[in-house]
PDB file of N, CA and C in Angstrom:
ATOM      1  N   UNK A   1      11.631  32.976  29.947  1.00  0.00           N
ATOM      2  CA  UNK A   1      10.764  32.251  29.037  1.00  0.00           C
ATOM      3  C   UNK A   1      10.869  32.813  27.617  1.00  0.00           C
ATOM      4  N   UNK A   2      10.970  33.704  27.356  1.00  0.00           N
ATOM      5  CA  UNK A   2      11.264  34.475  26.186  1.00  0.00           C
ATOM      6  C   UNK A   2      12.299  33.771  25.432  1.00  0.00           C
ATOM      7  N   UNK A   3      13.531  33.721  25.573  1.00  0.00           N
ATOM      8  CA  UNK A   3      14.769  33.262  25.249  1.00  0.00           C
ATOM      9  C   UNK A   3      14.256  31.839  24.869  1.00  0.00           C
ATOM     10  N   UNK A   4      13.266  30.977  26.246  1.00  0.00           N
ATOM     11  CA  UNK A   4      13.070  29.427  25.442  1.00  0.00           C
ATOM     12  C   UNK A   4      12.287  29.368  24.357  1.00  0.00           C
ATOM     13  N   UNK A   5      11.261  30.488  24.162  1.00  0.00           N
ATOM     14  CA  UNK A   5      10.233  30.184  22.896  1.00  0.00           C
ATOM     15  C   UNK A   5      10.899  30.670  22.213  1.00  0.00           C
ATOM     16  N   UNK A   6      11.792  31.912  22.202  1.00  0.00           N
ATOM     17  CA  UNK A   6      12.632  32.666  20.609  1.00  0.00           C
ATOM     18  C   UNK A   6      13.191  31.649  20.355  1.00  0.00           C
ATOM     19  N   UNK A   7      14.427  30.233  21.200  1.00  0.00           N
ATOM     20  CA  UNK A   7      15.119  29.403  20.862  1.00  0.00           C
ATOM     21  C   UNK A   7      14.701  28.667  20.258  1.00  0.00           C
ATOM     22  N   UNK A   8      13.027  28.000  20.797  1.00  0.00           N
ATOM     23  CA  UNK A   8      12.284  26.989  19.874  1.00  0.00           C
ATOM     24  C   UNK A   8      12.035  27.283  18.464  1.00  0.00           C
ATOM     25  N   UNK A   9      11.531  28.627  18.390  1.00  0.00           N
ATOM     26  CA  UNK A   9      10.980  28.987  17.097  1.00  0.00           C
ATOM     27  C   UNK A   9      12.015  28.548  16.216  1.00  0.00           C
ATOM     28  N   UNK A  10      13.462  29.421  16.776  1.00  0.00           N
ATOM     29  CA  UNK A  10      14.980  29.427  15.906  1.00  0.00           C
ATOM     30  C   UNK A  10      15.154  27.458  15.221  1.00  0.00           C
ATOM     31  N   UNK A  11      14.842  26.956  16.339  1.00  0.00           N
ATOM     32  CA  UNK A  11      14.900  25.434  16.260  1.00  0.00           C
ATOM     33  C   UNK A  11      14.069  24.908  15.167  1.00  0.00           C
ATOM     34  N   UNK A  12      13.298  25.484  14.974  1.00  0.00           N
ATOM     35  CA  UNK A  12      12.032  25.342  13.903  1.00  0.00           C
ATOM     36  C   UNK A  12      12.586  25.772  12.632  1.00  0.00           C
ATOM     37  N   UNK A  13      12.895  27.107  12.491  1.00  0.00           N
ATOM     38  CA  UNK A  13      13.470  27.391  11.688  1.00  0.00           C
ATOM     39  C   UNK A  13      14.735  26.532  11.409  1.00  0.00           C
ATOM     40  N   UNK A  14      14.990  26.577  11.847  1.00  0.00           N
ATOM     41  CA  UNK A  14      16.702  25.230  11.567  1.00  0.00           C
ATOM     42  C   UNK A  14      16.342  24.626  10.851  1.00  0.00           C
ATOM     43  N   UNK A  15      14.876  23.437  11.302  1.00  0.00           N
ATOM     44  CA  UNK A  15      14.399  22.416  10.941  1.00  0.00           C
ATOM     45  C   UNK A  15      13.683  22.774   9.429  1.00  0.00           C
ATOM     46  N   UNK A  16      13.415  23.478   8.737  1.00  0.00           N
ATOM     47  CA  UNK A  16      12.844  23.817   7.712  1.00  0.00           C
ATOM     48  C   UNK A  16      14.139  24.462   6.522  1.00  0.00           C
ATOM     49  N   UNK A  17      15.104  24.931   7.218  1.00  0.00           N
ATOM     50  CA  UNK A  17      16.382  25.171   6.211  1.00  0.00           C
ATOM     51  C   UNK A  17      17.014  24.334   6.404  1.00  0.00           C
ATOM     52  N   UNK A  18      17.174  23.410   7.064  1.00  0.00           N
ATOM     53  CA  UNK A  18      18.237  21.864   6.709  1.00  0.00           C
ATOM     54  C   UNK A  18      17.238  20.843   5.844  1.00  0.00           C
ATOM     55  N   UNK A  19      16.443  21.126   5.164  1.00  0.00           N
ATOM     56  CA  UNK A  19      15.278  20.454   4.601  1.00  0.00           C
ATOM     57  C   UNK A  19      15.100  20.631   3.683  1.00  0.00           C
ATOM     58  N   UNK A  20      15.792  22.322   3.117  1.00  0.00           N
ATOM     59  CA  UNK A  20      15.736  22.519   1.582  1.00  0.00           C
ATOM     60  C   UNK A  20      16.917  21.789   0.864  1.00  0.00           C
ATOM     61  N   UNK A  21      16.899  21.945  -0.839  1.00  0.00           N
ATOM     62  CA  UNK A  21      17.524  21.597  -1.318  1.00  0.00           C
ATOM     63  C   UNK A  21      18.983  22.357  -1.254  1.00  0.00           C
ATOM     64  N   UNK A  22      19.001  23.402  -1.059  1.00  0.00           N
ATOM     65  CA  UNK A  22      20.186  24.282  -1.546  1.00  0.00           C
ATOM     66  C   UNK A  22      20.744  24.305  -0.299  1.00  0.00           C
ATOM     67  N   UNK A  23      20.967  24.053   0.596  1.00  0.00           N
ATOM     68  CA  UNK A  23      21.225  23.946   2.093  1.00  0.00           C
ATOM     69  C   UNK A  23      22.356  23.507   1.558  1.00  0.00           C
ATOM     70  N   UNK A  24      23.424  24.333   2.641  1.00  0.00           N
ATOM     71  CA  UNK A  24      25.329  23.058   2.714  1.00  0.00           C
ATOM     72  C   UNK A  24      25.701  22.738   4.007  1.00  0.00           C
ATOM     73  N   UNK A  25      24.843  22.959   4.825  1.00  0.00           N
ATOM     74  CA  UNK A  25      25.056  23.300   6.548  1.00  0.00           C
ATOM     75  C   UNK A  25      25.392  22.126   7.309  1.00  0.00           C
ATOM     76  N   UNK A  26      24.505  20.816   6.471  1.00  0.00           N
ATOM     77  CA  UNK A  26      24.813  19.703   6.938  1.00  0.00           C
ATOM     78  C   UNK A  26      24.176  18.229   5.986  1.00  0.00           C
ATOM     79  N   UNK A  27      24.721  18.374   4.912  1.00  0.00           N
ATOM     80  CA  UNK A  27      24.423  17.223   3.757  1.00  0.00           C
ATOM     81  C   UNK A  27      23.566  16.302   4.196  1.00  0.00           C
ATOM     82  N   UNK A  28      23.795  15.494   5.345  1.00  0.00           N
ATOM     83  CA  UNK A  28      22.951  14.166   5.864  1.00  0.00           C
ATOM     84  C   UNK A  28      21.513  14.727   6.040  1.00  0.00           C
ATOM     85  N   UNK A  29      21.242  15.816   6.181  1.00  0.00           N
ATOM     86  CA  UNK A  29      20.069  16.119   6.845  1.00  0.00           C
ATOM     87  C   UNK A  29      19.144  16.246   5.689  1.00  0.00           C
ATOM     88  N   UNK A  30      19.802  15.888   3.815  1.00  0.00           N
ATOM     89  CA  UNK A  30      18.713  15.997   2.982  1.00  0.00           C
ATOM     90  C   UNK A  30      18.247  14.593   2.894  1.00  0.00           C
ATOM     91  N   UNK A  31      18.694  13.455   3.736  1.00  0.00           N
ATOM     92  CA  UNK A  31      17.726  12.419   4.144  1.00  0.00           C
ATOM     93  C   UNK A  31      16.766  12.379   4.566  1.00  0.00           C
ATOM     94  N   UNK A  32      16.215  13.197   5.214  1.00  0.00           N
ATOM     95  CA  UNK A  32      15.112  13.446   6.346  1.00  0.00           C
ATOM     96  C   UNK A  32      14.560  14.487   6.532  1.00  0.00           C
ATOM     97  N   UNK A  33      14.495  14.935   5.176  1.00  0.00           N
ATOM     98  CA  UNK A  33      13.102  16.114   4.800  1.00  0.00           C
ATOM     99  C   UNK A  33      12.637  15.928   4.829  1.00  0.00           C
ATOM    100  N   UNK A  34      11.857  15.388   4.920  1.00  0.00           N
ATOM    101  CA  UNK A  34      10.171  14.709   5.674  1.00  0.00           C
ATOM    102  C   UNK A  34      10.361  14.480   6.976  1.00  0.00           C
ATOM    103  N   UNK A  35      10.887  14.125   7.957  1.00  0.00           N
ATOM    104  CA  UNK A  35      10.646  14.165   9.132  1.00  0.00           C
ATOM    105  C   UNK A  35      10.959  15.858   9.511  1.00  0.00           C
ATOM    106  N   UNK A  36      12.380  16.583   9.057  1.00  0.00           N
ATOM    107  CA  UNK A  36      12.793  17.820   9.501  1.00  0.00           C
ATOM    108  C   UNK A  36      11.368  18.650   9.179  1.00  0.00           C
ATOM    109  N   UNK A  37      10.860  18.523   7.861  1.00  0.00           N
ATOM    110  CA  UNK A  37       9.916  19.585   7.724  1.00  0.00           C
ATOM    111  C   UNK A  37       8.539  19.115   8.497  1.00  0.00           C
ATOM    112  N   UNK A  38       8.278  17.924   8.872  1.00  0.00           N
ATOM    113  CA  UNK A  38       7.378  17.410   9.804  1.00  0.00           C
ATOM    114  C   UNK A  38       7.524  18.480  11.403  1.00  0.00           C
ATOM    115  N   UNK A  39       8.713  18.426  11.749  1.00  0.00           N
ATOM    116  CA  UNK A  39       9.177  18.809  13.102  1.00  0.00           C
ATOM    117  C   UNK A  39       9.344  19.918  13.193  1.00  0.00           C
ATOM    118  N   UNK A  40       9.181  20.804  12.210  1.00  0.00           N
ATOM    119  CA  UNK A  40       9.225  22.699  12.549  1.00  0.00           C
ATOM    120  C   UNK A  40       7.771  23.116  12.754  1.00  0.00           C
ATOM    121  N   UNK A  41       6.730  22.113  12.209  1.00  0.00           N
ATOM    122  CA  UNK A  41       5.282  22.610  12.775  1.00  0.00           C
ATOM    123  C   UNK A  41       5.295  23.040  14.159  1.00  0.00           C
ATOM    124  N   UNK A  42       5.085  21.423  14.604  1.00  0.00           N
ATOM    125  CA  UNK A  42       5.364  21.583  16.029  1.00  0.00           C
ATOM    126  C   UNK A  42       6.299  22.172  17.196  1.00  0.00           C
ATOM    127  N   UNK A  43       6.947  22.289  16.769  1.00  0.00           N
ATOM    128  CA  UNK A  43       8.257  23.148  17.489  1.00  0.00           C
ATOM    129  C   UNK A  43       7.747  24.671  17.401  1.00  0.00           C
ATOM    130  N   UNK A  44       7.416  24.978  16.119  1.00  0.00           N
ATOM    131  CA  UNK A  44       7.184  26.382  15.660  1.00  0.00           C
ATOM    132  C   UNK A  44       5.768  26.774  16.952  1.00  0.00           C
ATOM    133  N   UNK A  45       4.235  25.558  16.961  1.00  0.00           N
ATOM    134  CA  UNK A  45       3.267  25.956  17.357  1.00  0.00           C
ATOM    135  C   UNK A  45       3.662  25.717  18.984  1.00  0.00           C
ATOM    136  N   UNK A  46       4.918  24.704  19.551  1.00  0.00           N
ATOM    137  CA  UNK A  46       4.982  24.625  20.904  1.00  0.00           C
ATOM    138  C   UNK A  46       5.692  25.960  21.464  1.00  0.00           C
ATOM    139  N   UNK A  47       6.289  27.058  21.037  1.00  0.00           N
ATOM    140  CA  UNK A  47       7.440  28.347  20.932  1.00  0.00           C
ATOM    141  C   UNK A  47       5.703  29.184  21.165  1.00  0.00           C
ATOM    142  N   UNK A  48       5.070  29.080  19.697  1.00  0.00           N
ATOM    143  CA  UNK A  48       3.950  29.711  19.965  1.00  0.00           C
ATOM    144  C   UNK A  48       3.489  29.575  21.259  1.00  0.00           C
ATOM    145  N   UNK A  49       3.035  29.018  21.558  1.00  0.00           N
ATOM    146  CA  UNK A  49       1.901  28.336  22.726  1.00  0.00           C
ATOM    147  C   UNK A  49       2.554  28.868  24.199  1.00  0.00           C
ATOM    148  N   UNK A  50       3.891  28.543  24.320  1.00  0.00           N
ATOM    149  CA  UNK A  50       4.805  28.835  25.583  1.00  0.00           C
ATOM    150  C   UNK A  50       4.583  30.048  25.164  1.00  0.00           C
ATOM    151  N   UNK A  51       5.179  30.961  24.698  1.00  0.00           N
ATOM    152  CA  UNK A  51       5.099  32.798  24.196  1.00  0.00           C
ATOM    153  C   UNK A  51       3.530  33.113  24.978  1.00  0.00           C
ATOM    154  N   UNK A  52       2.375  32.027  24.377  1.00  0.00           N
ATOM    155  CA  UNK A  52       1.322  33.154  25.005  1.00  0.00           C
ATOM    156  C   UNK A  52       1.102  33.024  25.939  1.00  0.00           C
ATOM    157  N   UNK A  53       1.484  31.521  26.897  1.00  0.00           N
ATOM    158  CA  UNK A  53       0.536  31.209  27.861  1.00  0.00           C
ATOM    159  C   UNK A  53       1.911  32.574  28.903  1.00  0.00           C
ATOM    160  N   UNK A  54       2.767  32.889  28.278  1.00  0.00           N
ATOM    161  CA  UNK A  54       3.422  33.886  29.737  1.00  0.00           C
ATOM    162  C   UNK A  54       3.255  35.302  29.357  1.00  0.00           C
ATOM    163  N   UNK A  55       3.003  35.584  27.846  1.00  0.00           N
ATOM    164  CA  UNK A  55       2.401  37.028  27.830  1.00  0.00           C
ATOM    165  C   UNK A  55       1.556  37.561  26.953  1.00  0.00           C
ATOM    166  N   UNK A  56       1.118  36.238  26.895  1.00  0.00           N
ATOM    167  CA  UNK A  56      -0.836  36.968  26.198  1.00  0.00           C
ATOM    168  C   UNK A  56      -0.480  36.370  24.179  1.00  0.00           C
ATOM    169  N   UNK A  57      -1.521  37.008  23.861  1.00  0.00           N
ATOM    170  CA  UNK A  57      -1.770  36.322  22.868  1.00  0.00           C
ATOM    171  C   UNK A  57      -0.839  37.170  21.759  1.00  0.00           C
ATOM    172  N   UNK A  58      -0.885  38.226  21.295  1.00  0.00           N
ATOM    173  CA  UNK A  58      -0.288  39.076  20.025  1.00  0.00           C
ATOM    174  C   UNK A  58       1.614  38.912  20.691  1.00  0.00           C
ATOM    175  N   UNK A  59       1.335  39.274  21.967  1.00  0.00           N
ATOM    176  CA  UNK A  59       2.688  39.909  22.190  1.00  0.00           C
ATOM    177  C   UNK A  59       3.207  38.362  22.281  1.00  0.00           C
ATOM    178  N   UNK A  60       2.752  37.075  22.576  1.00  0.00           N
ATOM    179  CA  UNK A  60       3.732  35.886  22.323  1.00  0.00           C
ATOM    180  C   UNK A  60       3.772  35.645  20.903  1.00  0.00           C
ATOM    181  N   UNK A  61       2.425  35.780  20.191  1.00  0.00           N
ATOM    182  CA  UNK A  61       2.696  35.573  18.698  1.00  0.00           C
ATOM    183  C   UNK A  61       4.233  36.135  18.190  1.00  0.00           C
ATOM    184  N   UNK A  62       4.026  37.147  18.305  1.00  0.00           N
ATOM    185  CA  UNK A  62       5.237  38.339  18.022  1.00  0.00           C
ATOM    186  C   UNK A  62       6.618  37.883  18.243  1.00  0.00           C
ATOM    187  N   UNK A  63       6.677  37.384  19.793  1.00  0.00           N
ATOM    188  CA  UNK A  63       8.017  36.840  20.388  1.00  0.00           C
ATOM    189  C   UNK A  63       8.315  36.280  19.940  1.00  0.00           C
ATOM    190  N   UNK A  64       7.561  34.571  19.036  1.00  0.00           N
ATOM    191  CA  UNK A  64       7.769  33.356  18.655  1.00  0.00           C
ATOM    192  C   UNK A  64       8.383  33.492  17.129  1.00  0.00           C
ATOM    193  N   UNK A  65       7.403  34.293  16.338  1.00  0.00           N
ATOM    194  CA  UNK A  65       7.518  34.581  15.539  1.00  0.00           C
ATOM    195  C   UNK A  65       8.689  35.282  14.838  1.00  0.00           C
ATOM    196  N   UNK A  66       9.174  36.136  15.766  1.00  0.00           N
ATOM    197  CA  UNK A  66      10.473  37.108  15.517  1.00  0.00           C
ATOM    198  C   UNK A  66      11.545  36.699  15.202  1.00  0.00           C
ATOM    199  N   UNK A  67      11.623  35.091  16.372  1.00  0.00           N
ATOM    200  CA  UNK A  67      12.874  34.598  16.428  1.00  0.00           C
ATOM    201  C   UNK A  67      12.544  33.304  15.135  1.00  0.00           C
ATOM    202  N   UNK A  68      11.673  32.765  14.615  1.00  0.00           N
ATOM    203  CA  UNK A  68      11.304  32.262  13.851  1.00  0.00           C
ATOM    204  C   UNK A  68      11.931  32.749  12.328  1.00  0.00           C
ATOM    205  N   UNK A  69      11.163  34.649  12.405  1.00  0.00           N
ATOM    206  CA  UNK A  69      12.000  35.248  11.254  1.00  0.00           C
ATOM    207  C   UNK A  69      13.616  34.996  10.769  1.00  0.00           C
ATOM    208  N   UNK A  70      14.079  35.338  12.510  1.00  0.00           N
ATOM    209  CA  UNK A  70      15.119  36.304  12.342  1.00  0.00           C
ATOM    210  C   UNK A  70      16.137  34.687  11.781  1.00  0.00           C
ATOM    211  N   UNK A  71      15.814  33.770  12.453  1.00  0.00           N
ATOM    212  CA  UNK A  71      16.684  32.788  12.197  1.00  0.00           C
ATOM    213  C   UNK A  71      16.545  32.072  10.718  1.00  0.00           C
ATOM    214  N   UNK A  72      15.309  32.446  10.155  1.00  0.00           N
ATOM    215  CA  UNK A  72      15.222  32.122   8.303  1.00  0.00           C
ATOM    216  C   UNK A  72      16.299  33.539   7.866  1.00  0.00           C
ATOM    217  N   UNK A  73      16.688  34.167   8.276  1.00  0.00           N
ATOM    218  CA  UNK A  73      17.105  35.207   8.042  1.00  0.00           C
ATOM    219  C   UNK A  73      18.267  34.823   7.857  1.00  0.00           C
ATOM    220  N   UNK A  74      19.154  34.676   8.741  1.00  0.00           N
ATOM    221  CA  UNK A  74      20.308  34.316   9.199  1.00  0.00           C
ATOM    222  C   UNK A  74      21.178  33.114   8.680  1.00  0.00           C
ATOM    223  N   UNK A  75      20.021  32.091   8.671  1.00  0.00           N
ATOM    224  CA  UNK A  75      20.919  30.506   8.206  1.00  0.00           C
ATOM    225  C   UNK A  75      21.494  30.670   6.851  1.00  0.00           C
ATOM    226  N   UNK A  76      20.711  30.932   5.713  1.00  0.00           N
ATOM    227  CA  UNK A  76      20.919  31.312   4.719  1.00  0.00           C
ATOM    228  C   UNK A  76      22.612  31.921   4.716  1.00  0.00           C
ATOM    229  N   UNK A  77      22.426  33.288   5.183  1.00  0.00           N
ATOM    230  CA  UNK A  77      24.427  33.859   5.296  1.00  0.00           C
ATOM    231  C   UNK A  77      25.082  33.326   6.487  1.00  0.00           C
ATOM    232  N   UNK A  78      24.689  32.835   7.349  1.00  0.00           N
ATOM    233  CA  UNK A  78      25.537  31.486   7.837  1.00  0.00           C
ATOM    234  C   UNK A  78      26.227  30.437   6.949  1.00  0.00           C
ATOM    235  N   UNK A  79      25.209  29.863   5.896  1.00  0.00           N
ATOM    236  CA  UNK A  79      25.714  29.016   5.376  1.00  0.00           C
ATOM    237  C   UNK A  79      26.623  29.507   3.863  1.00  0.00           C
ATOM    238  N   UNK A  80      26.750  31.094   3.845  1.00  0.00           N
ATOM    239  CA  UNK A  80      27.490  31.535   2.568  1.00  0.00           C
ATOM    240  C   UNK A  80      28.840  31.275   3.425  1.00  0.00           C
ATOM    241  N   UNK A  81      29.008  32.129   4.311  1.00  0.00           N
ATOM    242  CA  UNK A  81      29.619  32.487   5.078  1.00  0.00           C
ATOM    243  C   UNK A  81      30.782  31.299   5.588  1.00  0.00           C
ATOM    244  N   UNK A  82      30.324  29.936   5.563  1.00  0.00           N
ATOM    245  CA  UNK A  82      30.846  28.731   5.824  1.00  0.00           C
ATOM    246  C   UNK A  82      31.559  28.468   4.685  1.00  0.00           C
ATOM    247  N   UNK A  83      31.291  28.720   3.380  1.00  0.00           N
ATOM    248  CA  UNK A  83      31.476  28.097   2.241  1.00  0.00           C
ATOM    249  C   UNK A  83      32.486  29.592   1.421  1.00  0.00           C
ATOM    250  N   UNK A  84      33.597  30.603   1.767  1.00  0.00           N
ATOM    251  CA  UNK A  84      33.644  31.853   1.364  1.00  0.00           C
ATOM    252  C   UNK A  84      34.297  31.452   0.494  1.00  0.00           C
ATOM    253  N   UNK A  85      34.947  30.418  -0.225  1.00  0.00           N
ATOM    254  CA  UNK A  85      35.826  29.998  -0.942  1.00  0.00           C
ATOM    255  C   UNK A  85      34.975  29.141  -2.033  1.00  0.00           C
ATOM    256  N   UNK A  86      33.909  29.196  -2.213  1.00  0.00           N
ATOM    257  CA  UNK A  86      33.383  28.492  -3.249  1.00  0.00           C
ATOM    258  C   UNK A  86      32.350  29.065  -3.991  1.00  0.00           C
ATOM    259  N   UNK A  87      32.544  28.472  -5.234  1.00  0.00           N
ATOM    260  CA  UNK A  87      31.952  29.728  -6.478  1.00  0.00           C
ATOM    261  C   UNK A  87      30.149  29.700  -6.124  1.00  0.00           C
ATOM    262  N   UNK A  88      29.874  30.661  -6.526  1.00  0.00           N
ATOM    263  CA  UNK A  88      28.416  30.307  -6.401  1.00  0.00           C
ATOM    264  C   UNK A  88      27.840  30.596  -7.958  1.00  0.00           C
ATOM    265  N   UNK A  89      26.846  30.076  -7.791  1.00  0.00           N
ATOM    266  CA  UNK A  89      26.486  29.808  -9.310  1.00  0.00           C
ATOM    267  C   UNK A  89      25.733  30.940 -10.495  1.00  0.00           C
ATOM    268  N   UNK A  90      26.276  31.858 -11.234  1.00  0.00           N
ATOM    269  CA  UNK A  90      25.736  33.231 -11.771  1.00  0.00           C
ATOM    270  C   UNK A  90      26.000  33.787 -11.355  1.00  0.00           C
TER     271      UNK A  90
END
């Protein structure tokens, strides 16, 4: 269960960095910033919710949350990382 709420959270997170402007991860998806940033609430509070109902309240916060972080963390140099050949700006 761990792995499905860290995945949801991550999913959440997805849904909130394919939504910004500066995103290159996947162009079509700056159509539907309003639905993407609609859909990381819920995803984010259903990750929550699964996390506590299997191990309590702080320690699912924590779980949900982590993978929530770690994946705002990550997309960002994912998406440099895709692009190593192109100037960035300053």
């Amino acid at each position: 269960m761990n792995w499905i709420c860290t995945g949801v959270a991550a999913l959440a997170a997805l849904c909130l960095y394919l939504a910004s402007q500066h995103q290159t991860l996947w162009r079509a998806a700056l159509r539907r910033q309003a639905l993407l940033r609609w859909l990381a609430a819920p995803l984010l509070a259903g990750s929550v919710a699964g996390a506590v109902e299997t191990h309590g309240f702080w320690c699912g916060v924590c779980i949900a949350l982590s993978g929530f972080m770690t994946a705002l963390v990550v997309l960002p140099y994912l998406d440099a990382w895709r692009r190593k050949g192109a100037r960035h700006a300053g």
